[in-house]
C-alpha atoms as a PDB file:
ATOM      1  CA  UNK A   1     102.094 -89.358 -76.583  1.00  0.00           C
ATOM      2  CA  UNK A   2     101.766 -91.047 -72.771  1.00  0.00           C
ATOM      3  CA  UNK A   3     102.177 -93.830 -73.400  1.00  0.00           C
ATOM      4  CA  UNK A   4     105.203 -95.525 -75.884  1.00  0.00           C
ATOM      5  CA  UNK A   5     105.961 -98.696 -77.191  1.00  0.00           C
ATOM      6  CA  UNK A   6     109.140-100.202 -77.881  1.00  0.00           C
ATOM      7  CA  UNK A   7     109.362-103.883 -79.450  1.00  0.00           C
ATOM      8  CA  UNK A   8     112.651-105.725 -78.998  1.00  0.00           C
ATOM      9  CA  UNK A   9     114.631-106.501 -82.494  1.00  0.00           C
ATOM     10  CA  UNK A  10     114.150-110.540 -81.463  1.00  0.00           C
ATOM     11  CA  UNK A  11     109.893-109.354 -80.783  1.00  0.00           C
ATOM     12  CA  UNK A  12     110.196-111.346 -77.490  1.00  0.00           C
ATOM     13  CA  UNK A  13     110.200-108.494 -75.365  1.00  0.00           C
ATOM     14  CA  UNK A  14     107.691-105.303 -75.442  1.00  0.00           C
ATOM     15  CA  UNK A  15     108.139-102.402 -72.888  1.00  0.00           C
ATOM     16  CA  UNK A  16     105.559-100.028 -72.337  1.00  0.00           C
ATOM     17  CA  UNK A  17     106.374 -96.661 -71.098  1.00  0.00           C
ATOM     18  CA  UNK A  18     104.010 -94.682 -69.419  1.00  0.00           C
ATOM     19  CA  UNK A  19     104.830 -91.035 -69.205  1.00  0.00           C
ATOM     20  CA  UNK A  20     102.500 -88.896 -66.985  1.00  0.00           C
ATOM     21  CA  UNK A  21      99.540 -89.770 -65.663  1.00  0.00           C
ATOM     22  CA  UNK A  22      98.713 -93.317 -65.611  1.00  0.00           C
ATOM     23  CA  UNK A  23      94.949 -93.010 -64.850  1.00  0.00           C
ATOM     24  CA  UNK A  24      91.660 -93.996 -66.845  1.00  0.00           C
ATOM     25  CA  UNK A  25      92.220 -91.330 -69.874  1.00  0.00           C
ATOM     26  CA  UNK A  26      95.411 -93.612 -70.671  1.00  0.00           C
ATOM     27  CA  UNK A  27      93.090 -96.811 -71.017  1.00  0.00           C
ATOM     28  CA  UNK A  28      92.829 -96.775 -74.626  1.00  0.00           C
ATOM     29  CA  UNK A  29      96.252 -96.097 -75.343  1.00  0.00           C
ATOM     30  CA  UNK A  30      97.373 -98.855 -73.038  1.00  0.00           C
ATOM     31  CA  UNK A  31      95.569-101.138 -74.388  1.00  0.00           C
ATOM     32  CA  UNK A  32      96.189-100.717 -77.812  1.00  0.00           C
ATOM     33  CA  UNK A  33     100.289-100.565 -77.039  1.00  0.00           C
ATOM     34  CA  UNK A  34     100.173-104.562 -77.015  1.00  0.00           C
ATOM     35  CA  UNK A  35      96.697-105.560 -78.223  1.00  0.00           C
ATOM     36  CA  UNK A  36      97.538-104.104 -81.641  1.00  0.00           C
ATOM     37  CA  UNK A  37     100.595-106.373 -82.141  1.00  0.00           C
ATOM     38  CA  UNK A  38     101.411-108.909 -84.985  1.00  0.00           C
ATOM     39  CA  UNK A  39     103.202-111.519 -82.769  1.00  0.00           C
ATOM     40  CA  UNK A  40     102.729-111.930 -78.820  1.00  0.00           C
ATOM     41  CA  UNK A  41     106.181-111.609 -76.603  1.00  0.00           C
ATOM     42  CA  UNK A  42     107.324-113.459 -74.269  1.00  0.00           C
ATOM     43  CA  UNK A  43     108.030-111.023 -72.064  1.00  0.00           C
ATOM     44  CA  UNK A  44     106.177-107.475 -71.130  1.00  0.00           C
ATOM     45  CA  UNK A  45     107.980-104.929 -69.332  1.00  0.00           C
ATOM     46  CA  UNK A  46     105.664-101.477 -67.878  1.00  0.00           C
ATOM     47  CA  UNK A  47     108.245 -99.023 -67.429  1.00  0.00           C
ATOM     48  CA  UNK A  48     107.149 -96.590 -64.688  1.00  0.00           C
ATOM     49  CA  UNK A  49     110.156 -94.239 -64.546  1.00  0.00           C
ATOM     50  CA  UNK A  50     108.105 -91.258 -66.073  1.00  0.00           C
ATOM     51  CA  UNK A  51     104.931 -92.064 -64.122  1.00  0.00           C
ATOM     52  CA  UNK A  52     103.851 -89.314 -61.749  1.00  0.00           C
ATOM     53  CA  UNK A  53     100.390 -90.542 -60.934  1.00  0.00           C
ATOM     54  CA  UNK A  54      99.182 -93.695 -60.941  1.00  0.00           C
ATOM     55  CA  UNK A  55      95.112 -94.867 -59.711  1.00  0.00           C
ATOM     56  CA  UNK A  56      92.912 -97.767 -59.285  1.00  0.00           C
ATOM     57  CA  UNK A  57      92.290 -97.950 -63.391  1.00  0.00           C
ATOM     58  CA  UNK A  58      95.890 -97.995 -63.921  1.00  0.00           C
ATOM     59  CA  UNK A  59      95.698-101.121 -61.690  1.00  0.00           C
ATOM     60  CA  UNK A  60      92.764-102.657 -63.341  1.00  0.00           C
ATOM     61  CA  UNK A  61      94.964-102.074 -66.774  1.00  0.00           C
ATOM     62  CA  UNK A  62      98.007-103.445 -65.610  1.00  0.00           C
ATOM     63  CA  UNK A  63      95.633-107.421 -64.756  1.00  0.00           C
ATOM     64  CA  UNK A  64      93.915-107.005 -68.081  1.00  0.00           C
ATOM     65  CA  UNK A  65      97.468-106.494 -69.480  1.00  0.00           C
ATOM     66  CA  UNK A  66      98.653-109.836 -67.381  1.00  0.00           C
ATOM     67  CA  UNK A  67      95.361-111.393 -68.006  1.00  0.00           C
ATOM     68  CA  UNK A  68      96.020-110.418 -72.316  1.00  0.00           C
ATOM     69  CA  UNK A  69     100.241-111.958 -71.973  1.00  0.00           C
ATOM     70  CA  UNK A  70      98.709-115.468 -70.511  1.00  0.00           C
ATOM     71  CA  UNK A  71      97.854-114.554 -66.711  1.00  0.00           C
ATOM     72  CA  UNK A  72      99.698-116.966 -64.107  1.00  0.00           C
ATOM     73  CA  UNK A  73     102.145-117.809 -66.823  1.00  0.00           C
ATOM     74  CA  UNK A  74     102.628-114.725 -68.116  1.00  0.00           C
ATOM     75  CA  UNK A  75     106.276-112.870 -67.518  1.00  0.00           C
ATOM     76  CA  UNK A  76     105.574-109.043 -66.598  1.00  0.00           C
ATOM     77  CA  UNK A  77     107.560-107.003 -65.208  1.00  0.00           C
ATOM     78  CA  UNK A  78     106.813-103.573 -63.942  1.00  0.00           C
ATOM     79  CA  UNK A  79     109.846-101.383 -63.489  1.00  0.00           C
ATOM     80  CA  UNK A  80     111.235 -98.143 -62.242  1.00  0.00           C
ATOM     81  CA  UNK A  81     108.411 -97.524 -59.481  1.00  0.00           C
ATOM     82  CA  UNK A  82     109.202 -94.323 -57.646  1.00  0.00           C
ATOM     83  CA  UNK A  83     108.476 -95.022 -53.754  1.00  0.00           C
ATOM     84  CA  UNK A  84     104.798 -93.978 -53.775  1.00  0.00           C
ATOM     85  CA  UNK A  85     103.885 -95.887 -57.119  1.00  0.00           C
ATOM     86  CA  UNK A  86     105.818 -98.956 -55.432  1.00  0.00           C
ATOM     87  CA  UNK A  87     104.127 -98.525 -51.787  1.00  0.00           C
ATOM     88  CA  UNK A  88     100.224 -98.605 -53.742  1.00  0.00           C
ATOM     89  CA  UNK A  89     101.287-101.719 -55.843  1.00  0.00           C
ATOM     90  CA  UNK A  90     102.093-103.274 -52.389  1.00  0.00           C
ATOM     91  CA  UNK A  91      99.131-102.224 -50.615  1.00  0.00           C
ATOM     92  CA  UNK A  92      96.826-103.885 -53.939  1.00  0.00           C
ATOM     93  CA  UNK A  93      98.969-107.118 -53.512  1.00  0.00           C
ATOM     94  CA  UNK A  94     100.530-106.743 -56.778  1.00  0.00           C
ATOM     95  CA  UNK A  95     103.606-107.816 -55.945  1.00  0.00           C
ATOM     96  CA  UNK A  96     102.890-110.817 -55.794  1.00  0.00           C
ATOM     97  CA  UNK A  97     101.163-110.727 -59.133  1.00  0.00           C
ATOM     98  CA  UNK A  98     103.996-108.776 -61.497  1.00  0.00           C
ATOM     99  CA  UNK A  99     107.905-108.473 -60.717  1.00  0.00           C
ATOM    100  CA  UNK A 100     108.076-105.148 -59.492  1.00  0.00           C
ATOM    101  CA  UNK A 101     111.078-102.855 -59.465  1.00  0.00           C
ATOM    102  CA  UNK A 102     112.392 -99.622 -58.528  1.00  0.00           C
ATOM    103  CA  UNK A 103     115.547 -97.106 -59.017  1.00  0.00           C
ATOM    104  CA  UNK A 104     116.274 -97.744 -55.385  1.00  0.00           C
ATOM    105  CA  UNK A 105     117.166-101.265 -56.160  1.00  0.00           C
ATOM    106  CA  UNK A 106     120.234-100.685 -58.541  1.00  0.00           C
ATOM    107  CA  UNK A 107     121.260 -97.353 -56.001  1.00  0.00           C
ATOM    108  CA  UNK A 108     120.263 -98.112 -52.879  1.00  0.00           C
ATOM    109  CA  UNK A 109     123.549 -97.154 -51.181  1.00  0.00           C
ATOM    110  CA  UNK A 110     123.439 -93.889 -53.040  1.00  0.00           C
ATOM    111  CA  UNK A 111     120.028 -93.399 -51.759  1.00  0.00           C
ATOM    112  CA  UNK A 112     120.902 -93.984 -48.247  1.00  0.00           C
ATOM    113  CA  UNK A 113     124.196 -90.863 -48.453  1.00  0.00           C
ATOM    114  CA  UNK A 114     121.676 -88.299 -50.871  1.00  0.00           C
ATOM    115  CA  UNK A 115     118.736 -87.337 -50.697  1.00  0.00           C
ATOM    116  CA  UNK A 116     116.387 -87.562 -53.797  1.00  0.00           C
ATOM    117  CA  UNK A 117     117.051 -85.058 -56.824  1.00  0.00           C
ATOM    118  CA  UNK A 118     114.143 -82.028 -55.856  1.00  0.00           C
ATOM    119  CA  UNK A 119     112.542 -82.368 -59.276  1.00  0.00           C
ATOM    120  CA  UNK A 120     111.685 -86.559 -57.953  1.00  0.00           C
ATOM    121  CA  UNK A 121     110.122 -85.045 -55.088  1.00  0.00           C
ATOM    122  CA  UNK A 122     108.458 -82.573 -56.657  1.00  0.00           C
ATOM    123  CA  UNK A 123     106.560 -84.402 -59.158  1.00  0.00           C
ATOM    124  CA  UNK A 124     105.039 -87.173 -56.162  1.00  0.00           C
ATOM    125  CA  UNK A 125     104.249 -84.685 -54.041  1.00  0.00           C
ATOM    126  CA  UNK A 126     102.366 -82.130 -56.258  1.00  0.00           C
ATOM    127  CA  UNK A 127     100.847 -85.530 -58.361  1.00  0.00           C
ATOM    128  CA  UNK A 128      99.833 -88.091 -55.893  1.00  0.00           C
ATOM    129  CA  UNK A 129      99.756 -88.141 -51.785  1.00  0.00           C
ATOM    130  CA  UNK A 130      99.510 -90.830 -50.371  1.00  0.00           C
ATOM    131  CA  UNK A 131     100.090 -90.288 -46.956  1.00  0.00           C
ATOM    132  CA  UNK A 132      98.916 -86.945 -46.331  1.00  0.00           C
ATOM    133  CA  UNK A 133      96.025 -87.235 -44.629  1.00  0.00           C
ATOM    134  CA  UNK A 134      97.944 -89.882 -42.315  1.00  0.00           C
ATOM    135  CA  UNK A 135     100.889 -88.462 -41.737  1.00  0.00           C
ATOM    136  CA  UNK A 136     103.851 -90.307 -39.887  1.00  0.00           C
ATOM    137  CA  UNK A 137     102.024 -93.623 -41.185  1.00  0.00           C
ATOM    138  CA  UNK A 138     104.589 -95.672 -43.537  1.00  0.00           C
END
């Protein structure tokens, strides 16, 4: 399965884990993940750690998702963003609609003395390039 649900024991919290490709075939599983609840959370959490591609559908999921948990109101959180993932949501303004994350936040002086685990790289660069045709653009 791509994409997994996890409901906190207190239902206020429901994180969605999307493992893969986070692209229009997902839609229906996405959407299902929190429409098919009993009782709405309070708080949504997208959990991007296992993401390795992510396109314009996945964004238009992620507002119908905020639009579904109570739009300006609503408390969601997208987490775990490699760099790439992160750098799109910024470039689509979402940052200013969802509290976005990343691994480099809770290691970011470990980041700075090591260079990302080759697997990390691996799976952005073979999935998802987003600055190859403008290389030496940030």
């Amino acid at each position: 399965m791509s994409v997994v649900t996890e409901v906190s024991d207190d239902g206020k919290k429901l994180t969605i884990s999307i493992k893969g490709r986070f692209d229009f075939g997902r839609h229906q599983e996405f959407r299902e993940s929190y429409e098919k609840l009993n009782r709405k959370p309070e708080t949504y959490v997208v959990d991007l750690k296992d993401t390795t591609y992510l396109d314009s559908s996945a964004l238009g999921m992620l507002l119908l998702l905020r639009d579904h948990a109570g739009g300006e109101d609503a408390d969601v959180n997208v987490t775990n963003c490699g760099a790439d993932v992160r750098k799109i949501l910024a470039i689509s303004n979402f940052d200013k609609l969802f509290d976005i994350d990343g691994p480099q936040d809770d290691k970011s002086e470990k980041d700075k003395s090591q260079a990302a685990p080759a697997h990390q790289d691996k799976h952005h660069h073979d999935e998802f390039h987003p600055g190859k045709s403008h290389p030496g653009k940030a």
